[in-house]
Protein backbone atom coordinates (compact mmCIF):
# COMPACT_ATOMS: atom_id res chain seq x y z
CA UNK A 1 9.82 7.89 27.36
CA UNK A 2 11.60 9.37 24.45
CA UNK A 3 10.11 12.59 22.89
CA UNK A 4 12.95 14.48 21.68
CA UNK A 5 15.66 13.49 18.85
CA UNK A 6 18.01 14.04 21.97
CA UNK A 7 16.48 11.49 23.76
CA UNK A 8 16.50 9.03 20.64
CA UNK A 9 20.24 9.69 21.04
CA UNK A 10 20.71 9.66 23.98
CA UNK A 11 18.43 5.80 24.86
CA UNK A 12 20.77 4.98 21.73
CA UNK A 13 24.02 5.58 23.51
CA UNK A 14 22.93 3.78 26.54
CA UNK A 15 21.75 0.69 24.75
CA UNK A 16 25.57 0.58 23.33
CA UNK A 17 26.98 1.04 26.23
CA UNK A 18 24.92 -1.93 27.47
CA UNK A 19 25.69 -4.08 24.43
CA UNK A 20 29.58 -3.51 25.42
CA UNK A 21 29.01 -4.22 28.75
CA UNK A 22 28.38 -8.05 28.00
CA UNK A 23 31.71 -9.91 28.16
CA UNK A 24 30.56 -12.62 25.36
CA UNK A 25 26.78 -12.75 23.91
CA UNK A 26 25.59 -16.40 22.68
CA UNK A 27 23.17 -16.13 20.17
CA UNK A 28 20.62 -18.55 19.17
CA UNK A 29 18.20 -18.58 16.15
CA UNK A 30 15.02 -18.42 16.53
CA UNK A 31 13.99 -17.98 13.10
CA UNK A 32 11.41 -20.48 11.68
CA UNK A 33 13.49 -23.03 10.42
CA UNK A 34 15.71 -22.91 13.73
CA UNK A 35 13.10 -23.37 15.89
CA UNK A 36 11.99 -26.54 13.64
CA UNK A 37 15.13 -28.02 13.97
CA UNK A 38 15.39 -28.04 17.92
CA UNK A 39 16.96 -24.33 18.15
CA UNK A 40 13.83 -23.54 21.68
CA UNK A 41 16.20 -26.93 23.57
CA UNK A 42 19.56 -25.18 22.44
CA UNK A 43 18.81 -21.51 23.91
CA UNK A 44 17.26 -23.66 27.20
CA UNK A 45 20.74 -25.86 27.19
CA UNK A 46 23.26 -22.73 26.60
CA UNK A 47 21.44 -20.92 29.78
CA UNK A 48 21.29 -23.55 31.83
CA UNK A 49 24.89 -24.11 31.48
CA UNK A 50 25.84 -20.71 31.90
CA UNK A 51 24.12 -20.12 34.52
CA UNK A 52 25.67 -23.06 36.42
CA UNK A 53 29.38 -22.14 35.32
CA UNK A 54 31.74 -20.80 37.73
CA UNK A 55 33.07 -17.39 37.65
CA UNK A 56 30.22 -16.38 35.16
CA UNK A 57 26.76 -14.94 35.51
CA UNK A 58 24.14 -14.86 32.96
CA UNK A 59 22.50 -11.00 32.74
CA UNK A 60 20.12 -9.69 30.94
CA UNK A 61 21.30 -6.33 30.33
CA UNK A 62 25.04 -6.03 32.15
CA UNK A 63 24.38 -1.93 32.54
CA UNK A 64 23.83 -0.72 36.35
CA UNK A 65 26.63 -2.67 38.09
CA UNK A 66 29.74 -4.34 38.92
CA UNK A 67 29.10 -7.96 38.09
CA UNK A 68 32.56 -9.17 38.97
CA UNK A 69 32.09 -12.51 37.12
CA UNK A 70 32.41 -12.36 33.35
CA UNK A 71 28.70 -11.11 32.06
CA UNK A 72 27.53 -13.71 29.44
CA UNK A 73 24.21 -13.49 27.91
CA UNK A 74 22.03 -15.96 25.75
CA UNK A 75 19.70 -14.08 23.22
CA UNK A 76 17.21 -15.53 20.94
CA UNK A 77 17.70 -13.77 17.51
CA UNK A 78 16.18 -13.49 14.52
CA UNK A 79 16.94 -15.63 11.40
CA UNK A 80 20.45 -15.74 10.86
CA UNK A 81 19.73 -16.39 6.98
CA UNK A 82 21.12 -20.35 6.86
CA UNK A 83 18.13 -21.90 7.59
CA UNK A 84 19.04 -25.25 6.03
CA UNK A 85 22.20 -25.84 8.34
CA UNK A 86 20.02 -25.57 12.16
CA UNK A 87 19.81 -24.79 15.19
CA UNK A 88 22.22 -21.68 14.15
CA UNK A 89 24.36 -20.45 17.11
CA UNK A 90 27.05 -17.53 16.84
CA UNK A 91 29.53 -16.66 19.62
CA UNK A 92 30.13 -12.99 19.88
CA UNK A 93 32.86 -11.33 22.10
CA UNK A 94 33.30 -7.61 20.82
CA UNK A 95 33.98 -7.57 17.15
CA UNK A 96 34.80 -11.14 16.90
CA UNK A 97 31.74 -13.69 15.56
CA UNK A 98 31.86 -17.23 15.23
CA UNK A 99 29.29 -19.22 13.43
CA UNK A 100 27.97 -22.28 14.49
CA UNK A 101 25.68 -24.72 12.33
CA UNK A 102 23.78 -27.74 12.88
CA UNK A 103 24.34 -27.45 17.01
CA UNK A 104 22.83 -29.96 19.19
CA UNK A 105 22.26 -30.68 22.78
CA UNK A 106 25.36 -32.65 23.10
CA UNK A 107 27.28 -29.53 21.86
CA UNK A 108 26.59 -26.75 23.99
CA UNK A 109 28.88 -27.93 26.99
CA UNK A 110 31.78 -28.13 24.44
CA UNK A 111 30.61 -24.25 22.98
CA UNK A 112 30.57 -22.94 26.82
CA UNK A 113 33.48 -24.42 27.94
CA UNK A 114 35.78 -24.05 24.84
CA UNK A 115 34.15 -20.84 22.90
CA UNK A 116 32.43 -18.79 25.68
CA UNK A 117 34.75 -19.34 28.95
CA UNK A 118 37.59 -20.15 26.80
CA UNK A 119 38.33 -18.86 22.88
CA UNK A 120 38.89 -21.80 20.73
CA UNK A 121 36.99 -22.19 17.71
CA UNK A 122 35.08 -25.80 17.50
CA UNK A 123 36.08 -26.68 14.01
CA UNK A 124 33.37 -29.46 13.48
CA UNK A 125 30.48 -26.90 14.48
CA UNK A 126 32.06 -24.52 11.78
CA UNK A 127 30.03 -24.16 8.30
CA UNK A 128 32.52 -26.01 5.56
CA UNK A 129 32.53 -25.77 2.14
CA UNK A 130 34.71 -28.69 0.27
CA UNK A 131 38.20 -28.10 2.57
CA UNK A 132 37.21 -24.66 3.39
CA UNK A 133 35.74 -23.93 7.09
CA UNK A 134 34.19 -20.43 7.74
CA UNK A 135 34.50 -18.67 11.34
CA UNK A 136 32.41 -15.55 10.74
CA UNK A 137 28.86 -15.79 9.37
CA UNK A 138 29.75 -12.81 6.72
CA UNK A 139 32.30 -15.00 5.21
CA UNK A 140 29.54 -18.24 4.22
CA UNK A 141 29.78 -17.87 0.40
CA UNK A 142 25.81 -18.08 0.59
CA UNK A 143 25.67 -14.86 2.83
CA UNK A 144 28.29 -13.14 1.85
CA UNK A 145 26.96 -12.67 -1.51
CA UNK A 146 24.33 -11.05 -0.58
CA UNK A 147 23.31 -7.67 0.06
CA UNK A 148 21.15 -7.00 2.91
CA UNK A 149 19.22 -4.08 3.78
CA UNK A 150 15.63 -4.46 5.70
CA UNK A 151 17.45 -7.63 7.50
CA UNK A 152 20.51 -6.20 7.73
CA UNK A 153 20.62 -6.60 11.83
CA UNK A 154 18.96 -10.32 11.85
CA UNK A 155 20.46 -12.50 14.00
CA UNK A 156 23.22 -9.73 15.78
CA UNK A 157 20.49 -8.94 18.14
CA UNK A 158 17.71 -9.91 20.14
CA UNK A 159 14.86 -10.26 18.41
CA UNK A 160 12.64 -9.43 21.51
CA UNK A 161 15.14 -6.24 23.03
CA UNK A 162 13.65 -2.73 22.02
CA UNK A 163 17.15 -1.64 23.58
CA UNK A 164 19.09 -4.06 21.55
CA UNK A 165 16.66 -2.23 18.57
CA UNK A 166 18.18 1.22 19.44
CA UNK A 167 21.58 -0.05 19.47
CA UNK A 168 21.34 -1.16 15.77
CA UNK A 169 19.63 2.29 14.86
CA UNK A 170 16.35 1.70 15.81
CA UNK A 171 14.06 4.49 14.89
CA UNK A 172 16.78 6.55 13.35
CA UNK A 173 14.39 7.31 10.40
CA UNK A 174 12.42 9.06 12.85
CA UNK A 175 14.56 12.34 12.68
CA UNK A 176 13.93 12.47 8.93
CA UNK A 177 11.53 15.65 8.21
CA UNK A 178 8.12 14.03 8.33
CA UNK A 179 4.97 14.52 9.58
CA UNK A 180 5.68 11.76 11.82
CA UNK A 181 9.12 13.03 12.76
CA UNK A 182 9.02 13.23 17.11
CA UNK A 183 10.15 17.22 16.99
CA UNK A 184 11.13 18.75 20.47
């Protein structure tokens, strides 16, 4: 239980640590629209696949041991803000982020295979704009003109993961001077 700004800090730090524990994170949007377009078959697809591919294992927080096999895991997110172009997927591996649009079932073999046990890009999958194709989601024309603040986080993490919360700075505004503030 966290009572103390130290302990804020400290449940912070571990929930990093976890997040760079995973060897590649798949991401799937489950945001209204996402959902609507088939995004619930996707996430089911992407997990049965990885859990069935050699030399990987599918974890739900990689913290706590040696896993040997490359730690993969498949989130549901939040919106990921294209709504229009679903089911969303993004392949993360550290800092790197691709952006996939309009995935079906038919897909997610290729994405395991090619973009989570190997690291090629699936160009087709990409979001393309006249001759232009765009890898990361922050360089879509459509999202990278925007500003976010309150959704800042949506679709990096999962939605449902009060540890993946504290690794995006989850309940920071608690150490503001309030009367709410949790004070040691």
């Amino acid at each position: 239980m966290i009572k103390t700004m130290e302990c804020l800090d400290q449940a912070r730090a571990a929930a990093l640590r976890q997040l760079a524990g995973y060897d590649c994170r798949i991401l799937v949007c489950s945001g209204t629209g996402c959902i609507a377009t088939g995004s619930n078959k996707i996430f089911d697809i992407l997990e049965g696949l990885v859990k069935e591919a050699p030399g990987v294992e599918l974890v739900f927080s990689p913290c706590g041991g040696d896993h040997g096999d490359k730690a993969v895991g498949v989130k549901k997110t939040g919106c990921q803000g294209f709504c229009e172009l679903g089911p969303l997927v993004r392949i993360s591996k550290g800092d790197r982020v691709i952006q996939y649009v309009k995935v079906q079932p038919e897909d997610c073999q290729e994405i395991v295979e090619k973009s989570v046990l190997g690291d090629e890009i699936i160009e087709r999958l990409l979001y393309h704009k006249g001759e232009q194709s765009y890898v990361q989601p922050d360089e879509i024309p459509f999202i990278a003109k925007q500003t976010r603040i309150v959704l800042e986080n949506c679709g990096r993490f999962d939605a449902e993961s009060l540890d993946e919360y504290l690794a995006a700075g989850g309940f920071e505004a608690l150490k503001r001077r309030s009367p709410w503030a949790v004070r040691p």
